[in-house]
N, C-alpha and C. Protein backbone atom coordinates (compact mmCIF):
# COMPACT_ATOMS: atom_id res chain seq x y z
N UNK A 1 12.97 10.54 2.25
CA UNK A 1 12.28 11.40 1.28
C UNK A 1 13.01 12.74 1.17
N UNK A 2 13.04 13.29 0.24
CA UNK A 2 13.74 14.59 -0.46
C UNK A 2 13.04 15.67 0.29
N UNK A 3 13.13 17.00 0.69
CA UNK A 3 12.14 17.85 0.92
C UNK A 3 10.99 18.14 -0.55
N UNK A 4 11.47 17.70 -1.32
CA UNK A 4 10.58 18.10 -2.68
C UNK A 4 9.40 17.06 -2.52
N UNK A 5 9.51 15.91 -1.94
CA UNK A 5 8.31 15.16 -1.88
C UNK A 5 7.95 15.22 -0.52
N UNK A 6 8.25 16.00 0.05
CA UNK A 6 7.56 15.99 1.90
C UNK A 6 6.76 17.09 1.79
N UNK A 7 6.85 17.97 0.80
CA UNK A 7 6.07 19.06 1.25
C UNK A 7 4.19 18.99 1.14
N UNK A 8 4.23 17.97 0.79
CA UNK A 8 2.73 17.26 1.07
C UNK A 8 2.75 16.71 2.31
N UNK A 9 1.35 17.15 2.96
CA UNK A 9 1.66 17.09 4.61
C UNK A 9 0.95 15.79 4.95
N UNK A 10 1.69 14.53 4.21
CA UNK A 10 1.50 13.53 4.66
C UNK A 10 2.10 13.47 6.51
N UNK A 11 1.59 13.10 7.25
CA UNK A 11 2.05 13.17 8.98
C UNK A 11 2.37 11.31 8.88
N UNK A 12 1.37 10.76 8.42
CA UNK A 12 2.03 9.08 8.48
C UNK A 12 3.02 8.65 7.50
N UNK A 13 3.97 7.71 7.36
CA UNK A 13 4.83 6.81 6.99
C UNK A 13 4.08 6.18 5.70
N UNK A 14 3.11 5.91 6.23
CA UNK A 14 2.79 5.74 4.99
C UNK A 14 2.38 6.11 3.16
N UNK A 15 2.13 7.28 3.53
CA UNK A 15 1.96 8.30 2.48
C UNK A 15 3.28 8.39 2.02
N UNK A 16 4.41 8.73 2.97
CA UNK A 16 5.48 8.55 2.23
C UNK A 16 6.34 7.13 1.34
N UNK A 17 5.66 6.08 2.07
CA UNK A 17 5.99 4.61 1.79
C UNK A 17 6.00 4.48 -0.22
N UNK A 18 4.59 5.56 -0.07
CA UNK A 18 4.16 5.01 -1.53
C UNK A 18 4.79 6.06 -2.34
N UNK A 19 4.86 7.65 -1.76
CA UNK A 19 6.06 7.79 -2.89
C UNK A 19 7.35 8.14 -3.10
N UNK A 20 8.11 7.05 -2.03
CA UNK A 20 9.20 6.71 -2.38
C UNK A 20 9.17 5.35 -3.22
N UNK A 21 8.18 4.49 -3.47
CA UNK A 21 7.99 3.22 -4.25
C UNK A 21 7.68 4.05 -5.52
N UNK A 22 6.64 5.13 -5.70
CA UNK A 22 6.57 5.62 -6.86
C UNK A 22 7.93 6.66 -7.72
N UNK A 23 8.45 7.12 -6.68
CA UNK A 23 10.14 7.48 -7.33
C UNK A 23 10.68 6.57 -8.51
N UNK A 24 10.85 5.30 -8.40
CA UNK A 24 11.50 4.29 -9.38
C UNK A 24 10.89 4.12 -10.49
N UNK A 25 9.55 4.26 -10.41
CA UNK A 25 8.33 4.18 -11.56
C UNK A 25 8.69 5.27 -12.00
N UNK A 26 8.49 7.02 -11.70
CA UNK A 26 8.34 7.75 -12.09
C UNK A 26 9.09 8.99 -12.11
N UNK A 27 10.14 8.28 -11.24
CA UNK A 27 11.46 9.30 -11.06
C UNK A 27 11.16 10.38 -10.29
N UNK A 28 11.73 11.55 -9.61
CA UNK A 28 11.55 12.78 -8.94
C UNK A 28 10.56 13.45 -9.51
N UNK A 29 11.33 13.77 -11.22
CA UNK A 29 9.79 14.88 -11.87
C UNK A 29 8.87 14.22 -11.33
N UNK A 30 8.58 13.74 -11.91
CA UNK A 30 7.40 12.95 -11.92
C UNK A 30 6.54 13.01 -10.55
N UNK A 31 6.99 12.46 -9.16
CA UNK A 31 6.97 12.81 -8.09
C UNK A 31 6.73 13.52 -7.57
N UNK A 32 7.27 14.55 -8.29
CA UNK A 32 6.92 16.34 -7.85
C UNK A 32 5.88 16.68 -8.51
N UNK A 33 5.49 16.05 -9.52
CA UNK A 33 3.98 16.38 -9.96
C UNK A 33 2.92 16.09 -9.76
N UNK A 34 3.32 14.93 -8.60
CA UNK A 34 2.35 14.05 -7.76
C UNK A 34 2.06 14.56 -6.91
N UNK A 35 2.89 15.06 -6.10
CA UNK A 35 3.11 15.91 -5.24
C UNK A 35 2.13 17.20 -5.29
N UNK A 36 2.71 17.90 -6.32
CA UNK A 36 2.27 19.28 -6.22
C UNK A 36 0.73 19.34 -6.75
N UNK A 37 0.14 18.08 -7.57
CA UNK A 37 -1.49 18.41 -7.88
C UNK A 37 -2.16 17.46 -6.77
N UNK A 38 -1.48 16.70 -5.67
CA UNK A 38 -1.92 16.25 -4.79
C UNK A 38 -2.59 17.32 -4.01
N UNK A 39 -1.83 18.11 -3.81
CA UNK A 39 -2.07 19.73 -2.80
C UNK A 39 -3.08 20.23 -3.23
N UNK A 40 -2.99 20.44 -4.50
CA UNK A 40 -4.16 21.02 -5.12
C UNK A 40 -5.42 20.55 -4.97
N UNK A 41 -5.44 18.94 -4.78
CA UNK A 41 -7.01 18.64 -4.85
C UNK A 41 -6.94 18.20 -2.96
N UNK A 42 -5.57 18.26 -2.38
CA UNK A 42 -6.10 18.30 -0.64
C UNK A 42 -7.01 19.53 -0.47
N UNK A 43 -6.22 20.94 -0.74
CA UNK A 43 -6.91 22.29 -0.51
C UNK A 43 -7.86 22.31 -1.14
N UNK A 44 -8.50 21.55 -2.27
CA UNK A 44 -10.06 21.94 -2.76
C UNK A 44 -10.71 20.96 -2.38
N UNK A 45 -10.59 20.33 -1.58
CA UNK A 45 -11.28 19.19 -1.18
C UNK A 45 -12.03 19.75 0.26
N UNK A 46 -13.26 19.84 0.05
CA UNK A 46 -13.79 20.46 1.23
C UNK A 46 -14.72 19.15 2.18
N UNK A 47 -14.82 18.21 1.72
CA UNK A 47 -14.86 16.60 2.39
C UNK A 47 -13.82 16.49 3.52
N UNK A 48 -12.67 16.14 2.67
CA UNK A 48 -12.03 14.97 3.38
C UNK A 48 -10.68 16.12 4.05
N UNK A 49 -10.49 16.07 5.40
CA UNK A 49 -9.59 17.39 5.75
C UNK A 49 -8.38 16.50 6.65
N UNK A 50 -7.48 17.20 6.46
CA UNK A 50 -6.71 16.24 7.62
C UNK A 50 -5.79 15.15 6.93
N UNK A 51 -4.95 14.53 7.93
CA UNK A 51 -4.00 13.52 6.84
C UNK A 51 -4.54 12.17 6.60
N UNK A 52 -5.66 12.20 7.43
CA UNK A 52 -6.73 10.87 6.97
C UNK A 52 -6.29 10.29 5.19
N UNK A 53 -7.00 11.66 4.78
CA UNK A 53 -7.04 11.54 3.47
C UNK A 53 -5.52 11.75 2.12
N UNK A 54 -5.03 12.00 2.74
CA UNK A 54 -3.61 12.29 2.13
C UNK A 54 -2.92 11.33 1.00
N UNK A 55 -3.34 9.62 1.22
CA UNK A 55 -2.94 8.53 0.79
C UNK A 55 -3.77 8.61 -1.04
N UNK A 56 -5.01 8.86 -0.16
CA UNK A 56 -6.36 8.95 -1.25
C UNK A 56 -6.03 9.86 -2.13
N UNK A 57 -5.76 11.22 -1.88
CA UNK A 57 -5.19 12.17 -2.61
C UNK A 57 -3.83 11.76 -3.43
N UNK A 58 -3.11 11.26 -3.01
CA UNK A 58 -1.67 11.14 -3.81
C UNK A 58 -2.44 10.08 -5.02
N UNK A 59 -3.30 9.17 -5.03
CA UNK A 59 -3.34 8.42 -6.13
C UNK A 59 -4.71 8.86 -7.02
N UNK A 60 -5.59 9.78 -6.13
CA UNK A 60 -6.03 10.55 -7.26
C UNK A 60 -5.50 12.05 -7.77
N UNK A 61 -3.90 12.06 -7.78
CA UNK A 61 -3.16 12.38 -8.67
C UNK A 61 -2.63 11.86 -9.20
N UNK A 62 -2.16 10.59 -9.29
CA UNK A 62 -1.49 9.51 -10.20
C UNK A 62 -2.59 9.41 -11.11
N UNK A 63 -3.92 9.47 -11.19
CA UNK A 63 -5.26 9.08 -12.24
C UNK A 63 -5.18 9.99 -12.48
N UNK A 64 -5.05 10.88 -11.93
CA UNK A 64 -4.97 12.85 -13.25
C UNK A 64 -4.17 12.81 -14.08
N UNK A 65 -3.38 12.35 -13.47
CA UNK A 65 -1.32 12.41 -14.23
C UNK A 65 -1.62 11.94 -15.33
N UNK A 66 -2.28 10.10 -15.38
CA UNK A 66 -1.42 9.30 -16.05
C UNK A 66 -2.87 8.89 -16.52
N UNK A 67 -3.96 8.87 -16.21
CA UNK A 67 -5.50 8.30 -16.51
C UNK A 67 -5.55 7.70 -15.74
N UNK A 68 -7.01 7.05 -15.80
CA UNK A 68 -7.15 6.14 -14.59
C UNK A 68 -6.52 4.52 -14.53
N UNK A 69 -6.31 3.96 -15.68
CA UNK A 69 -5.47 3.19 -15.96
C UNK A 69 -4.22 2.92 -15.52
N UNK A 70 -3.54 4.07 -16.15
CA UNK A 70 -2.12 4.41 -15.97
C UNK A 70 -1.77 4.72 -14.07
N UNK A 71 -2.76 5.62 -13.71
CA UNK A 71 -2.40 5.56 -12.27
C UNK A 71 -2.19 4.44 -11.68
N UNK A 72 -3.31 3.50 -11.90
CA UNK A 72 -3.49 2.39 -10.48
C UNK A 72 -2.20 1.61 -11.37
N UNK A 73 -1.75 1.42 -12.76
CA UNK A 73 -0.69 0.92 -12.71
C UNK A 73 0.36 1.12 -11.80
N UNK A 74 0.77 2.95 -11.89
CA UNK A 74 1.90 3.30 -11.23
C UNK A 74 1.81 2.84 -9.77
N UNK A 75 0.33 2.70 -9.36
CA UNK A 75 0.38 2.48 -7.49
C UNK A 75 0.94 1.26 -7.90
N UNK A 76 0.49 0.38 -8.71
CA UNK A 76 0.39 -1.06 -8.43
C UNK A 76 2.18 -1.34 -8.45
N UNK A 77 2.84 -0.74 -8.89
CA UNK A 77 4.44 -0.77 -9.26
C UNK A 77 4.83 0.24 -8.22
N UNK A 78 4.79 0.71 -7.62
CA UNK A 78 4.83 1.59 -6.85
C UNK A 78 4.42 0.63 -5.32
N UNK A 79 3.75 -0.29 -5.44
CA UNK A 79 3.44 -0.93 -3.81
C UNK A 79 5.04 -1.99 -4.14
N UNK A 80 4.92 -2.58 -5.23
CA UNK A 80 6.22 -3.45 -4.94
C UNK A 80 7.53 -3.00 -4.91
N UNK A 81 7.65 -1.78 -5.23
CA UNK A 81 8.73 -0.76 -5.07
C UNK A 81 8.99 -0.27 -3.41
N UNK A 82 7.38 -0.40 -3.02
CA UNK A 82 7.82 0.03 -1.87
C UNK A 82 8.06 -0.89 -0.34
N UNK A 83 7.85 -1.97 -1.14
CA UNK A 83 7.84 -3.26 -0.45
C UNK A 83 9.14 -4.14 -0.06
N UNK A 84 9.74 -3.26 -1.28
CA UNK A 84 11.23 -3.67 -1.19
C UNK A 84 11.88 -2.50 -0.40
N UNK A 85 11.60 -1.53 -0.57
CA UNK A 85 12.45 0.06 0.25
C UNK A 85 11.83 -0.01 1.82
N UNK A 86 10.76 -0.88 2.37
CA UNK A 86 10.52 -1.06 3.62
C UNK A 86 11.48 -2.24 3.73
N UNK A 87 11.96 -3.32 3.07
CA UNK A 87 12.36 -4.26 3.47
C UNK A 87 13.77 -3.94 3.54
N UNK A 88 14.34 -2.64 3.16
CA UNK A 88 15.59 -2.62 3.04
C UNK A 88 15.68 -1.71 4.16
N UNK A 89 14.91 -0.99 4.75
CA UNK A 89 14.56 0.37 5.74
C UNK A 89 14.38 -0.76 6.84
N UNK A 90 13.61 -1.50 7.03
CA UNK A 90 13.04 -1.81 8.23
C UNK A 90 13.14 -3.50 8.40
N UNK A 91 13.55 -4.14 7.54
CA UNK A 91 13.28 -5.58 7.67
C UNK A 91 14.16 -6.25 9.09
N UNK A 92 15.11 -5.93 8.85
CA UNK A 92 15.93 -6.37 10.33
C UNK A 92 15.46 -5.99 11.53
N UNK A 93 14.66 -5.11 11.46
CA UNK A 93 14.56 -4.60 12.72
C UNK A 93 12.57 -5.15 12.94
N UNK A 94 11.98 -5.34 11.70
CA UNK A 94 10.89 -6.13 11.64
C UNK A 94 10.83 -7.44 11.92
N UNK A 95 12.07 -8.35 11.60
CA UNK A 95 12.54 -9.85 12.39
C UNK A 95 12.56 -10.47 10.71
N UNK A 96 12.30 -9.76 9.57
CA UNK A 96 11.95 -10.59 8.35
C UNK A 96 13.15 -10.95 7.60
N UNK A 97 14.68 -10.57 8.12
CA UNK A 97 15.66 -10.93 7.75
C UNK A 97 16.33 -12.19 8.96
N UNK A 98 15.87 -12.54 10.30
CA UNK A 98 16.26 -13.28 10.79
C UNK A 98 16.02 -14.85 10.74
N UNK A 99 17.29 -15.54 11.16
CA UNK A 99 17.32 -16.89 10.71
C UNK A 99 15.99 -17.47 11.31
N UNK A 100 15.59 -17.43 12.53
CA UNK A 100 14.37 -17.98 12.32
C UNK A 100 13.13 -17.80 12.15
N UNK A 101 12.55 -16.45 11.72
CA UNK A 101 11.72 -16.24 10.54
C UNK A 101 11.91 -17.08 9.16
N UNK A 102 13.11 -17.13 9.01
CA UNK A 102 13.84 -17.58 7.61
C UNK A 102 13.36 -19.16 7.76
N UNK A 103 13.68 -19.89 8.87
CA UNK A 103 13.33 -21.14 9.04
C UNK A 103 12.28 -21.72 8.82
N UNK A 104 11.37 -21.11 8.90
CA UNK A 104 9.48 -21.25 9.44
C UNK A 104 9.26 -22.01 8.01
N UNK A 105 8.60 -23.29 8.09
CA UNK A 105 8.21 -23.86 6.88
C UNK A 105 7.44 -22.71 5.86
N UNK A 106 6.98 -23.34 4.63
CA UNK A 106 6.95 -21.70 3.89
C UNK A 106 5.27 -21.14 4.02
N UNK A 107 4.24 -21.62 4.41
CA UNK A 107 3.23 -21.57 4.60
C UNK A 107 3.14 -20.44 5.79
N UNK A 108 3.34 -20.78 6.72
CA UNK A 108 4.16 -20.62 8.07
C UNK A 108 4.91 -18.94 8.48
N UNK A 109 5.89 -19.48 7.36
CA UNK A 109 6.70 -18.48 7.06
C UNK A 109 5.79 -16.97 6.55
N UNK A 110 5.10 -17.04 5.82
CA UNK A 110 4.17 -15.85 4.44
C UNK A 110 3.31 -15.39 5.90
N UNK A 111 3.05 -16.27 6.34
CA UNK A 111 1.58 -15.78 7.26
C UNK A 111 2.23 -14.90 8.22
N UNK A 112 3.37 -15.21 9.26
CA UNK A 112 4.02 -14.78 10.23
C UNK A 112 4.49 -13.49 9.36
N UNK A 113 4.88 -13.34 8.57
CA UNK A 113 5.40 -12.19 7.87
C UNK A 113 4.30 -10.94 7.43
N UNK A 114 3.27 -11.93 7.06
CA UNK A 114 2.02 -10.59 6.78
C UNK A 114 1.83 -10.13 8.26
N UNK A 115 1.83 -10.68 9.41
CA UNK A 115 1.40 -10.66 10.73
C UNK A 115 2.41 -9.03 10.96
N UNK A 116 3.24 -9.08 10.84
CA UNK A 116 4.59 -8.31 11.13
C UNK A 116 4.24 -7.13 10.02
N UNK A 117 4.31 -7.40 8.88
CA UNK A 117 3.93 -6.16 7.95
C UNK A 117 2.62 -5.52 8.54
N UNK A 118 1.63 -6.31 8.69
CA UNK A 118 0.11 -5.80 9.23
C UNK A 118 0.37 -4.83 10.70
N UNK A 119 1.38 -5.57 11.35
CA UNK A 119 1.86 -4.43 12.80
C UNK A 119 2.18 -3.27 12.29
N UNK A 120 3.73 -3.09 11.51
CA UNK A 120 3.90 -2.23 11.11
C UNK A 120 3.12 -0.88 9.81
N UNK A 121 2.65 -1.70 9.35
CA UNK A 121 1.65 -0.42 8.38
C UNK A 121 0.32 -0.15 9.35
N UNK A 122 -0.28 -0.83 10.75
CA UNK A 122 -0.87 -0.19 11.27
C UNK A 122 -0.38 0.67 11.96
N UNK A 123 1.23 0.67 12.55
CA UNK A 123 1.56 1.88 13.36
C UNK A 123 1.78 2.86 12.50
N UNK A 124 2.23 2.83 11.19
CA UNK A 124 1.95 4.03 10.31
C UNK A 124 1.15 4.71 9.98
N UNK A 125 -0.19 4.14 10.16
CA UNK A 125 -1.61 5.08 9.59
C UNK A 125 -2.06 4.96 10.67
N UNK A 126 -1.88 4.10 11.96
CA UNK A 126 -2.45 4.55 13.43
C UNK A 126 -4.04 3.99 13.15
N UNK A 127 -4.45 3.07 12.80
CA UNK A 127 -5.35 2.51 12.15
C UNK A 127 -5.15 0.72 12.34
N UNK A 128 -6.08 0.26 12.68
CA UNK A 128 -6.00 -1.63 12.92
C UNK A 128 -5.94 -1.94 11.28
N UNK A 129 -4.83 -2.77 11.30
CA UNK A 129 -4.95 -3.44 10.19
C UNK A 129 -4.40 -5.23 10.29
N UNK A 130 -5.74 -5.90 9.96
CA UNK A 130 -5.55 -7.05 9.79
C UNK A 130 -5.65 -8.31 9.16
N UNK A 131 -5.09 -9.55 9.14
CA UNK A 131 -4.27 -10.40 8.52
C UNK A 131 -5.41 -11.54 9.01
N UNK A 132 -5.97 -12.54 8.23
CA UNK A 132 -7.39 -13.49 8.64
C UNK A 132 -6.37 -14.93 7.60
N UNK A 133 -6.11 -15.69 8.13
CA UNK A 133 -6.04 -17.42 7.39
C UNK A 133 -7.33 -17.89 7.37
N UNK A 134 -7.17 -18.23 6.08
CA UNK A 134 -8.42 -19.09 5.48
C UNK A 134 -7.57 -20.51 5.06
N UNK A 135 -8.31 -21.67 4.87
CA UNK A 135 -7.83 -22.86 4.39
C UNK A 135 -7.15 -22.43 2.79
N UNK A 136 -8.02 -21.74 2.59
CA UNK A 136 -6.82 -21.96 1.05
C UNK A 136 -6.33 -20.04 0.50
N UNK A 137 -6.23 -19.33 1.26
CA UNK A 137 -5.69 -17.50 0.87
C UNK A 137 -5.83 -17.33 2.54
N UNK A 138 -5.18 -15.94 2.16
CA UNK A 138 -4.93 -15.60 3.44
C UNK A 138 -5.88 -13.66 3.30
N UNK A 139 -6.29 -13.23 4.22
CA UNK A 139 -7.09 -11.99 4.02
C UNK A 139 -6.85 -10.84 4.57
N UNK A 140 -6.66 -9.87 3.75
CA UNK A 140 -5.70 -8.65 4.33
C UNK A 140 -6.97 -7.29 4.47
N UNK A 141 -7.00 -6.80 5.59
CA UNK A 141 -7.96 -5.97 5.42
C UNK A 141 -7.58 -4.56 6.64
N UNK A 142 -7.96 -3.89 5.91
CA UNK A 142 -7.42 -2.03 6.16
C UNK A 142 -8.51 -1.36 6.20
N UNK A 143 -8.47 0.05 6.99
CA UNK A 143 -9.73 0.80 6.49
C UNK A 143 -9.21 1.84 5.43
N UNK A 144 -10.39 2.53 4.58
CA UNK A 144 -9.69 3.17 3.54
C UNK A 144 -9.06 4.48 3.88
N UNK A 145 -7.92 5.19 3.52
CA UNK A 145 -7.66 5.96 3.58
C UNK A 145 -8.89 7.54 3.63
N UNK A 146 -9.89 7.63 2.20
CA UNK A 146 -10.65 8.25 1.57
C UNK A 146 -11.84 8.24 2.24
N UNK A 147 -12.55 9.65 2.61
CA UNK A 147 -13.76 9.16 3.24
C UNK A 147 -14.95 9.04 2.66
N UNK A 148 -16.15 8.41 2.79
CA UNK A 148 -16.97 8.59 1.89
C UNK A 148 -17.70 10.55 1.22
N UNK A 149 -18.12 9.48 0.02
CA UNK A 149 -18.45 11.02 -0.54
C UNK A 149 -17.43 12.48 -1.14
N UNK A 150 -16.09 11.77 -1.14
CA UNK A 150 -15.17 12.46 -1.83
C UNK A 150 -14.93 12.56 -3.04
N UNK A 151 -16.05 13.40 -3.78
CA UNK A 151 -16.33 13.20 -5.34
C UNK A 151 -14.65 13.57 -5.76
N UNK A 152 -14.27 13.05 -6.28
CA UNK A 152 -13.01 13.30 -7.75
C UNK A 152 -12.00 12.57 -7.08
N UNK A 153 -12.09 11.80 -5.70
CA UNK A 153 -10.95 11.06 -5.32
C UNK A 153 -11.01 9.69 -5.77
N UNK A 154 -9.59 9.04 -6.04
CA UNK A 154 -9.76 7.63 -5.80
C UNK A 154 -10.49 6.75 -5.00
N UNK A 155 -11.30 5.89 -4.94
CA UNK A 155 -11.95 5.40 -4.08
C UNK A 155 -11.60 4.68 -3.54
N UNK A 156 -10.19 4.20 -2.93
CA UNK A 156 -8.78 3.34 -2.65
C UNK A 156 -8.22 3.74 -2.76
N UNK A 157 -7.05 2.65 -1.59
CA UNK A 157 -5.59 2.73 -1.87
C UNK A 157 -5.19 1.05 -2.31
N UNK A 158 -6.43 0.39 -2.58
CA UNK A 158 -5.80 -1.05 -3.12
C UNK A 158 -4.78 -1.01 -4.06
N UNK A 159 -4.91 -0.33 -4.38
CA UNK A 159 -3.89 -0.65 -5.68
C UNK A 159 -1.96 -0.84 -5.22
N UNK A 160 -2.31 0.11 -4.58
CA UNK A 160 -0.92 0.29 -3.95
C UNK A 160 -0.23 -0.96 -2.42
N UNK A 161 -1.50 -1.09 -2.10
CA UNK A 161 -1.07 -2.65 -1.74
C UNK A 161 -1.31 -3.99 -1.96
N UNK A 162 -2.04 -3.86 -2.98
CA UNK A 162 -2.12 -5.25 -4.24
C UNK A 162 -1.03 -5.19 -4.44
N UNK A 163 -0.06 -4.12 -4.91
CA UNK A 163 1.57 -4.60 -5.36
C UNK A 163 2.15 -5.03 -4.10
N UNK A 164 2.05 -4.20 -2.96
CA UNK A 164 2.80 -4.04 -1.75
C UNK A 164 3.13 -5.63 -1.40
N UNK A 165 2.13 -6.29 -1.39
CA UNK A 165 1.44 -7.75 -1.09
C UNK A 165 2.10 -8.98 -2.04
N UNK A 166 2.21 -8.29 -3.10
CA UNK A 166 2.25 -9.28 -4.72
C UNK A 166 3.98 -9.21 -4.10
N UNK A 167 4.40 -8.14 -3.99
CA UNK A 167 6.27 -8.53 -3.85
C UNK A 167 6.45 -9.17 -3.02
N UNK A 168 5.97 -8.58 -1.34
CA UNK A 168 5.95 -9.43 -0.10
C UNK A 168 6.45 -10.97 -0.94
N UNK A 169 4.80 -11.97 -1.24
CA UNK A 169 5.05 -13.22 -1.21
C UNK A 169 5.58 -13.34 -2.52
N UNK A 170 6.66 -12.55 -3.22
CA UNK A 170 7.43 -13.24 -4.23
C UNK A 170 8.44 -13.35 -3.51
N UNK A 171 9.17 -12.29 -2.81
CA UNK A 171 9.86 -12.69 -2.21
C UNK A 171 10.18 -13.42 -0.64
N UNK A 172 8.84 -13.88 -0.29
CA UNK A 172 9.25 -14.87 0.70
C UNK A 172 8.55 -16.24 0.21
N UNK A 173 8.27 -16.52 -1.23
CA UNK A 173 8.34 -17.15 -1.54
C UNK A 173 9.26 -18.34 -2.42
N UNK A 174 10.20 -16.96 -2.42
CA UNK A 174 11.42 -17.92 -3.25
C UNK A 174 11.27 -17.49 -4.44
N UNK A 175 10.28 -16.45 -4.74
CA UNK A 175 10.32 -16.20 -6.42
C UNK A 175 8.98 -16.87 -7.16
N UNK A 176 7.70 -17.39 -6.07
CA UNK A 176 6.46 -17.88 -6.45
C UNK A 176 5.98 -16.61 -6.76
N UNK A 177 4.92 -16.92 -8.12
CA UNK A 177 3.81 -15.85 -8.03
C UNK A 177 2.18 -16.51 -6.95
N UNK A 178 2.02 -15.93 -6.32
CA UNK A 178 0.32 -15.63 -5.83
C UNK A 178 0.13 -15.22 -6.38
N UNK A 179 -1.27 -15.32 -6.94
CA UNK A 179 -2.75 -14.67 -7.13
C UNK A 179 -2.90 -13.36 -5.87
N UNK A 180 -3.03 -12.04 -6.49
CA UNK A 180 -3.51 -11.38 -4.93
C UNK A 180 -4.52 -10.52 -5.61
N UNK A 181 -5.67 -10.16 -5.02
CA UNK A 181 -6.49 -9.68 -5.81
C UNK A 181 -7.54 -8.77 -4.55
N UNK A 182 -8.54 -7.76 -5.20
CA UNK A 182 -9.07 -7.12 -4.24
C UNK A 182 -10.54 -7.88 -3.88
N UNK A 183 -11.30 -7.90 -3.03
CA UNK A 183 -12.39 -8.67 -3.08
C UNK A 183 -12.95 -7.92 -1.95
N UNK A 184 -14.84 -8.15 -1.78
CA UNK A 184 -15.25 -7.31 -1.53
C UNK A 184 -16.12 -8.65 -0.39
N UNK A 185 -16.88 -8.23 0.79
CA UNK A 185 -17.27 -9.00 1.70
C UNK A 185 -18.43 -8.39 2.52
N UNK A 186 -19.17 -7.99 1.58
CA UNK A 186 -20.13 -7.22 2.56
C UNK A 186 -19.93 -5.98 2.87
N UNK A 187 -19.01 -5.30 2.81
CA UNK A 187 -18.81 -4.47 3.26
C UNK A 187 -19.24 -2.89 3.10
N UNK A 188 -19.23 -2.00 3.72
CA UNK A 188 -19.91 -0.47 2.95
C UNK A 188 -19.07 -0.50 1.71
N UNK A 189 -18.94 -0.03 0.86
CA UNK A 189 -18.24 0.23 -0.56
C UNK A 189 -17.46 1.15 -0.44
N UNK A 190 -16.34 1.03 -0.46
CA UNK A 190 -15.33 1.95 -0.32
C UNK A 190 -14.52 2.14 1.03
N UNK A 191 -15.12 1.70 2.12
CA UNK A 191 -14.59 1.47 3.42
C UNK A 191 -13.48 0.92 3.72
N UNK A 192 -13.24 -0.29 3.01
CA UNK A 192 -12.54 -1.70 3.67
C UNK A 192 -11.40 -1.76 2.18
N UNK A 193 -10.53 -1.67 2.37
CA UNK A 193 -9.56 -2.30 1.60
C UNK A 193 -9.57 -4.20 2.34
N UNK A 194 -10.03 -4.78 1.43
CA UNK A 194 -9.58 -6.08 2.03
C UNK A 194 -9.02 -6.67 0.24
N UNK A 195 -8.01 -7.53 0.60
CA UNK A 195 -7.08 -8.40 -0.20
C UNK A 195 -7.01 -9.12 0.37
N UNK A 196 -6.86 -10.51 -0.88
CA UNK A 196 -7.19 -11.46 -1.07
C UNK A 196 -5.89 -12.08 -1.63
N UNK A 197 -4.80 -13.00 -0.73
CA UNK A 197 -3.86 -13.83 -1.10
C UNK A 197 -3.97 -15.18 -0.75
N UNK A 198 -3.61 -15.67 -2.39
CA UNK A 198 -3.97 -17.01 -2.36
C UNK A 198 -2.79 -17.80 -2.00
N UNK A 199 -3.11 -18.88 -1.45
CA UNK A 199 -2.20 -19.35 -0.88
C UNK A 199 -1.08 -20.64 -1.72
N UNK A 200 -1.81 -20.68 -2.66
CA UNK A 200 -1.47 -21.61 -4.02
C UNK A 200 -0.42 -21.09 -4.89
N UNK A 201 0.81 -21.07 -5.77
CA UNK A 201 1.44 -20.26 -6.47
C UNK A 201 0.95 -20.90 -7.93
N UNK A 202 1.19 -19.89 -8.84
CA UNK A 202 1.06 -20.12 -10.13
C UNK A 202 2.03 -20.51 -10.89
C-alpha cells in the first residue's frame, strides 16, 4: 500500500486487502477518496471506535462515493481483485500454489483451500473465521466487522467477500462459475457474515 492509502488507521491486513483490490476498480484517486471520507465518518462515529470498525467504514464510503449500488459493486470487484493480489502476495507461502494442493481431486481441492484462506483472513482481523461442508455448498462465516447500532454505516463487509470467494473458486476451479451468495441462519442481523458456496458450477 502507498502511504496515501495507509493513512487510514486500518491496524489489520485486512482493511488493507480491500483497498488494494479496490485500486484496480477505482484507481489511486479514487482510493484516496475512500480513504479520506472513510476518516471522516471513523472520527464522527461515536459508536464504533477502534480498528474493529475500520473495514465497515471503508465501504460505507464506497456507498457515499458511488451510491449504495455502485459501492457494494466496487466491494464486490474489489474482493476478486483482492483475491488475486493475496494470491500473488501470499499463495506460495499459503501452500495454494503447491503441487499437492494442486493434486487434490477438485471437490477436495476448493474445500482445503477455503480451509487455508479462512486461517489466513482470521489472522488478519484476529477474529475466528470459519469454513462448514454441507452435502451440496460449502459455508463461510465471519463476524462483522461493524458493530451494532452504527447508524450511517454499512451493515457488512459481504460484499467484499462475496467477490473474494466468487474468484477463489473460479480460479481453483479451472474457470467454473459457483453460485456464492449471502444467506442468513438465525442469526442476530448484522453480526455474522456467513456465505454461501455452492458446490455445483454453472
Amino acid at each position: 500500500m502507498t502511504s496515501d492509502s495507509a493513512v487510514f488507521p486500518c491496524s489489520d491486513q485486512f482493511g488493507h486487502l480491500m483497498l488494494e483490490g479496490a485500486r484496480e476498480i477505482i484507481g489511486q484517486a479514487g482510493v484516496n477518496a475512500v480513504v479520506n471520507r472513510a476518516q471522516v465518518l471513523y472520527a464522527n462515529d461515536p459508536v464504533t471506535g477502534g480498528d474493529a470498525a475500520n473495514v465497515g467504514h471503508i465501504q460505507a464510503a464506497l456507498e457515499e462515493l458511488y451510491g449504495q449500488r455502485g459501492g457494494q459493486g466496487v466491494a464486490l470487484r474489489a474482493g476478486r481483485s483482492g483475491f488475486n493480489h493475496l494470491l500473488r502476495a501470499e499463495g506460495k507461502t499459503m501452500g495454494l500454489t503447491e503441487t499437492n494442493y494442486r493434486m487434490l481431486p477438485s471437490q477436495a481441492r476448493i474445500f482445503v483451500g477455503l480451509q487455508l484462506l479462512a486461517q489466513k483472513l482470521s489472522a488478519m482481523i484476529a477474529r475466528p473465521v470459519e469454513v462448514e461442508e454441507q452435502a451440496a455448498c460449502w459455508l463461510w462465516r465471519m463476524e462483522n466487522e461493524v458493530q451494532q447500532g452504527s447508524e450511517g454505516l454499512a451493515q457488512n463487509r459481504c460484499f467484499f467477500i462475496i467477490g473474494f470467494l466468487q474468484e477463489y473458486l473460479m480460479w481453483a476451479s479451472g474457470g467454473k462459475y459457483h453460485n456464492v451468495q449471502e444467506v442468513t441462519e438465525g442469526e442476530e442481523p448484522g453480526k455474522m457474515c456467513i456465505v454461501q458456496l455452492e458446490k455445483h458450477s454453472l
